[in-house]
C-alpha atoms as a PDB file:
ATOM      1  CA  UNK A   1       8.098  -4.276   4.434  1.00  0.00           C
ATOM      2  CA  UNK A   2       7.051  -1.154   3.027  1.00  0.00           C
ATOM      3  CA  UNK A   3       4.202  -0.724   0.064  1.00  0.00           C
ATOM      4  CA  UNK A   4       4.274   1.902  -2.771  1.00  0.00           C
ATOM      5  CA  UNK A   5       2.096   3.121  -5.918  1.00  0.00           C
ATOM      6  CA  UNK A   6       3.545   3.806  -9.401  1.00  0.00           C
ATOM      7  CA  UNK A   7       1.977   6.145 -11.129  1.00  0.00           C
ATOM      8  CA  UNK A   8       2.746   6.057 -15.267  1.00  0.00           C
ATOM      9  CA  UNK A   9       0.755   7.064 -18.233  1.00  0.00           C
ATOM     10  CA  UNK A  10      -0.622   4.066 -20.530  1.00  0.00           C
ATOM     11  CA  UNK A  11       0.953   6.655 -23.617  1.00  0.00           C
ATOM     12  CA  UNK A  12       4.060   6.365 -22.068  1.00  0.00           C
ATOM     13  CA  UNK A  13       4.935   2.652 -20.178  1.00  0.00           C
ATOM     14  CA  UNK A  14       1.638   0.622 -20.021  1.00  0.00           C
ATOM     15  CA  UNK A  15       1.003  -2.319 -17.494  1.00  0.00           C
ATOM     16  CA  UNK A  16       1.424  -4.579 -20.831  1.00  0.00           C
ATOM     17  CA  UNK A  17       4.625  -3.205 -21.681  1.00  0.00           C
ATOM     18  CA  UNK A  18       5.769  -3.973 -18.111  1.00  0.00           C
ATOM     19  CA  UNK A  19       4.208  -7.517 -18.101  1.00  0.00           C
ATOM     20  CA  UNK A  20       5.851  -8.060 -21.537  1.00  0.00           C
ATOM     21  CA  UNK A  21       9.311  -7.090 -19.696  1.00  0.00           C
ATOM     22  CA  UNK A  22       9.048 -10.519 -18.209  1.00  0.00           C
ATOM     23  CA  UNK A  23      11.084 -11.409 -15.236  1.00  0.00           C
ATOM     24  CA  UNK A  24      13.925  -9.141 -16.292  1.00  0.00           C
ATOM     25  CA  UNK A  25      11.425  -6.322 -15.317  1.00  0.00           C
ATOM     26  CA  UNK A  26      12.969  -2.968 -16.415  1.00  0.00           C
ATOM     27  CA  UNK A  27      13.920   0.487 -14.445  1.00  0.00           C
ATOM     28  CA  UNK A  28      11.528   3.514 -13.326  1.00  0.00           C
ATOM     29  CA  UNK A  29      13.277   6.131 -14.393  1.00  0.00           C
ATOM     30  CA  UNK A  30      12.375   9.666 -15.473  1.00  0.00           C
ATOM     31  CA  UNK A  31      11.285  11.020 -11.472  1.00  0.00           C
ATOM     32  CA  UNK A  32      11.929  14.132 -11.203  1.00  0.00           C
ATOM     33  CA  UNK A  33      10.733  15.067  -7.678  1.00  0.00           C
ATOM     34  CA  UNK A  34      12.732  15.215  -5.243  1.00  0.00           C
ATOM     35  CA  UNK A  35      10.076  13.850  -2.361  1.00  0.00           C
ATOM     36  CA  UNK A  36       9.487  10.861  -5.410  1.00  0.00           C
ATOM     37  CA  UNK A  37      13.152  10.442  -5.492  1.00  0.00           C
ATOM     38  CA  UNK A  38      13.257  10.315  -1.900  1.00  0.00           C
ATOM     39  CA  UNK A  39      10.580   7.530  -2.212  1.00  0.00           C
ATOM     40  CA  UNK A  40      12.721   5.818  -4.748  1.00  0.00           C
ATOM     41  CA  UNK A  41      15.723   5.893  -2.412  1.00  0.00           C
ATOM     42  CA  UNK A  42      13.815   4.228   0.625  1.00  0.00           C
ATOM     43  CA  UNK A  43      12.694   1.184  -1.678  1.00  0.00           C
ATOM     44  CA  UNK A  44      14.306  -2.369  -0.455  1.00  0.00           C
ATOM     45  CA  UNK A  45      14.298  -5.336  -3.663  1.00  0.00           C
ATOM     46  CA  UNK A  46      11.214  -7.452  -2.794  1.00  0.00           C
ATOM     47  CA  UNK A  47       8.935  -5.052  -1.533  1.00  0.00           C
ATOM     48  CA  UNK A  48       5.792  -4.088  -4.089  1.00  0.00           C
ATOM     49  CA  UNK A  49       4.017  -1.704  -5.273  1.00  0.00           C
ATOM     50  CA  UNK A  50       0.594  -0.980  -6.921  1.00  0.00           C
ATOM     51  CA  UNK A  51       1.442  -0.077 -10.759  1.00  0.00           C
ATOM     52  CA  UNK A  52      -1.613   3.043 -11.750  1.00  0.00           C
ATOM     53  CA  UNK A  53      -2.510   4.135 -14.682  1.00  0.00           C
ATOM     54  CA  UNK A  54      -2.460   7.941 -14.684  1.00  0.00           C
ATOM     55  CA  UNK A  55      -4.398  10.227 -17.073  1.00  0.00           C
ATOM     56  CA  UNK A  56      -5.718   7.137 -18.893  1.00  0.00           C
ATOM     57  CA  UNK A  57      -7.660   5.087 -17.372  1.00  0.00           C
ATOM     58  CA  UNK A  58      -6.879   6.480 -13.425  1.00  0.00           C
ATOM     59  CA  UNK A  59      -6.762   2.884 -11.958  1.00  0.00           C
ATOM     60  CA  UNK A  60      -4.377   0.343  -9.952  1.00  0.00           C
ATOM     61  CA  UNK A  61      -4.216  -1.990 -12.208  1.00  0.00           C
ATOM     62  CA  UNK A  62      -1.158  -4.627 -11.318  1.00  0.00           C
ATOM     63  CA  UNK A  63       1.705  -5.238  -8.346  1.00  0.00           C
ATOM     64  CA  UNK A  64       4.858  -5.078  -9.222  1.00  0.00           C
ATOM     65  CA  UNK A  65       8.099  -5.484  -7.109  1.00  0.00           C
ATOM     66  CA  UNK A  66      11.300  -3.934  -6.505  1.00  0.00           C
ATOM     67  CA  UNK A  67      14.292  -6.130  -8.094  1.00  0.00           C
ATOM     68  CA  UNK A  68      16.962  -3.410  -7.905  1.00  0.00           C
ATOM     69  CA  UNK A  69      17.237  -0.515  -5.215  1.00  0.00           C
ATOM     70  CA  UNK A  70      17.783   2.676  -5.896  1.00  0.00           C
ATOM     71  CA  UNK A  71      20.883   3.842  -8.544  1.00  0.00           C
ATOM     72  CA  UNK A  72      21.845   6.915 -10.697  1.00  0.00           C
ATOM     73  CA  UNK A  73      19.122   7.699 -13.433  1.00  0.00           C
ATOM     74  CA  UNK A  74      20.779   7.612 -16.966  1.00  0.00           C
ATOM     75  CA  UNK A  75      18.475   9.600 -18.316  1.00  0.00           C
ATOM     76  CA  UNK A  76      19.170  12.816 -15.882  1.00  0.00           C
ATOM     77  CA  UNK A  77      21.576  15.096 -17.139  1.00  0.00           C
ATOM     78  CA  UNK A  78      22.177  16.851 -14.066  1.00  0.00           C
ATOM     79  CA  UNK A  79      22.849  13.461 -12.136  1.00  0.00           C
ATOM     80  CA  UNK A  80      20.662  14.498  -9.133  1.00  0.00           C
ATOM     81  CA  UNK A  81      17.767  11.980 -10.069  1.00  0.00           C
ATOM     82  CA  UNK A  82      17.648   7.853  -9.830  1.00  0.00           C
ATOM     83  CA  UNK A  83      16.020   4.841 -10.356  1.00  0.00           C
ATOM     84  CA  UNK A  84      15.014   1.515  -9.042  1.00  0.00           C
ATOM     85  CA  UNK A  85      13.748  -1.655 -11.045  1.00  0.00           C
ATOM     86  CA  UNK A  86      10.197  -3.355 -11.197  1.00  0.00           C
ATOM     87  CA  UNK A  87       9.160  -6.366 -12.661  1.00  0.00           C
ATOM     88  CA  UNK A  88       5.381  -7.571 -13.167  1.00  0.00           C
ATOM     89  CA  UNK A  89       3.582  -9.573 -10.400  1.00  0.00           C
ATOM     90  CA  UNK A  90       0.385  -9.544 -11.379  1.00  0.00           C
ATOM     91  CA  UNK A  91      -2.509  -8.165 -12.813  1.00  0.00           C
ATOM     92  CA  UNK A  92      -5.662  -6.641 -10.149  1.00  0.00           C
ATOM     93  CA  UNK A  93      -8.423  -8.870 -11.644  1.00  0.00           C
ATOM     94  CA  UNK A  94     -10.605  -5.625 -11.226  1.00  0.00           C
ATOM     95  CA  UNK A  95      -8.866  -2.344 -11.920  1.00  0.00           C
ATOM     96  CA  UNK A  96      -9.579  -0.300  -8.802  1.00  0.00           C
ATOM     97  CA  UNK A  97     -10.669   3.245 -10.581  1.00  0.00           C
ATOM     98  CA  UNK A  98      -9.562   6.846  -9.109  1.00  0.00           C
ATOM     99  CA  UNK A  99     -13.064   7.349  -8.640  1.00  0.00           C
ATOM    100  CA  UNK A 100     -13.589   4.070  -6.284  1.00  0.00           C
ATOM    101  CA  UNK A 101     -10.706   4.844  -4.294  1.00  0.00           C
ATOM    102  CA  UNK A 102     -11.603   8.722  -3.519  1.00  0.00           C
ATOM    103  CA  UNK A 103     -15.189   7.271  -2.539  1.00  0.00           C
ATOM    104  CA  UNK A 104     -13.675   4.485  -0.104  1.00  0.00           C
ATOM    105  CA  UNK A 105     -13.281   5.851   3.538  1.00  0.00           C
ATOM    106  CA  UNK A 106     -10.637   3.455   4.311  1.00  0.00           C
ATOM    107  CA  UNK A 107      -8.455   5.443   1.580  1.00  0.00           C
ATOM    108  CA  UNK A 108      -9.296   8.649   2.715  1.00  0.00           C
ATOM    109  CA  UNK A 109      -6.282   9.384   3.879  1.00  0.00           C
ATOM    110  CA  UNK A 110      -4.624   8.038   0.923  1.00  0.00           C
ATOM    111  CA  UNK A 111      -1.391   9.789  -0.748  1.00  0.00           C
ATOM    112  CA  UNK A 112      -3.201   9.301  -4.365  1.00  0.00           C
ATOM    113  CA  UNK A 113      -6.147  10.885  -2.995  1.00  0.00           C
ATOM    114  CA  UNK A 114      -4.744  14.230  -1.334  1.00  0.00           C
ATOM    115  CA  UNK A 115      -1.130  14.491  -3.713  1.00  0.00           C
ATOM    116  CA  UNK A 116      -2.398  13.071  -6.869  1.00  0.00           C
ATOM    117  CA  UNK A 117       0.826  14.515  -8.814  1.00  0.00           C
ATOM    118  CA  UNK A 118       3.398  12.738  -6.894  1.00  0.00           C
ATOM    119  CA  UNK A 119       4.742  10.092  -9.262  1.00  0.00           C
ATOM    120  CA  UNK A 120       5.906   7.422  -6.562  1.00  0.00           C
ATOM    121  CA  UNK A 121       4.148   7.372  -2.928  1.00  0.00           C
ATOM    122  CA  UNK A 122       3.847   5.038  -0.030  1.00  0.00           C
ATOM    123  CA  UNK A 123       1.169   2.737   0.611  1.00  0.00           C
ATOM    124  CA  UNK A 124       0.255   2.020   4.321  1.00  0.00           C
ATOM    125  CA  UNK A 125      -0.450  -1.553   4.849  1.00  0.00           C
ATOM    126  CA  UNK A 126      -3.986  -0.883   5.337  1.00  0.00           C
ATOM    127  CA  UNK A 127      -4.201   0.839   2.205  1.00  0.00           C
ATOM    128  CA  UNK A 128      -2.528  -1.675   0.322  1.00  0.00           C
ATOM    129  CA  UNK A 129      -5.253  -4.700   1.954  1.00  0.00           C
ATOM    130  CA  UNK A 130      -7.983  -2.322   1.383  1.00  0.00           C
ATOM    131  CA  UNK A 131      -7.144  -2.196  -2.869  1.00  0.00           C
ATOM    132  CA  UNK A 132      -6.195  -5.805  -3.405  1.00  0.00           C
ATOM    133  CA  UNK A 133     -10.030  -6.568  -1.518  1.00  0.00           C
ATOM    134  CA  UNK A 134     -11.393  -3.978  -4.032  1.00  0.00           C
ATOM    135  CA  UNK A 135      -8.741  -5.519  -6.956  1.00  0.00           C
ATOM    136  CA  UNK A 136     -10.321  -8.622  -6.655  1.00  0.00           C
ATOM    137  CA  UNK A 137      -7.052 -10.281  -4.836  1.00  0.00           C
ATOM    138  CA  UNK A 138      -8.192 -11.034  -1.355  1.00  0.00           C
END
């Protein structure tokens, strides 16, 4: 099972608005990367993913999971682009801040930390036990 982050601004799709999206979840659309989209294509349903709060806030701040794999984007006019679905898991009972995870050395190595911009990354499985311990999860 592989791990992943989402990155979205609170401005744009908050953790509440994808909590409030219930069990339906709802798609992640609007990458337009193609090393994101590459991420979006490897994505299996039932693996998760850390949902962050970029710009705002700069924290992991829930897990969500993949309910959908990978299919076109509607919103990409050129039709190279695509999407998967997430639903809400659960909430980190501590956001783990930017800040906290650039001064961990166990998350050195980190995609957030050295390729902030890309919008979807991978998550080793250390990474991902490291931030739940830090979340408050484990």
């Amino acid at each position: 099972m592989a791990y992943w982050l989402f990155k979205s601004e609170p401005a744009t799709w908050s953790w509440d608005q994808q909590v409030a999206a219930g069990e339906a979840g709802t798609y992640w659309n609007g990458v337009r990367n193609h090393l994101a989209k590459k991420q979006l294509m490897a994505m299996q349903v039932g693996e998760q993913g850390f949902f962050y709060h970029s710009n705002e806030g700069k924290a992991v701040v829930g897990i969500v999971a993949v309910i959908r794999p990978y299919y076109p984007d509607h919103t990409d006019e050129t039709g190279r682009f695509g999407m998967v679905d997430v639903k809400a898991v659960r909430a980190l009972p501590r956001p783990v801040t930017l800040e906290a995870i650039k001064a961990d050395p166990a998350l050195a190595d980190m995609v957030l930390v050295n390729n902030s911009r890309l919008s979807v990354q991978p998550v080793s499985e250390a990474e991902w036990a490291r931030i739940r311990v830090l979340g408050g999860l484990d």
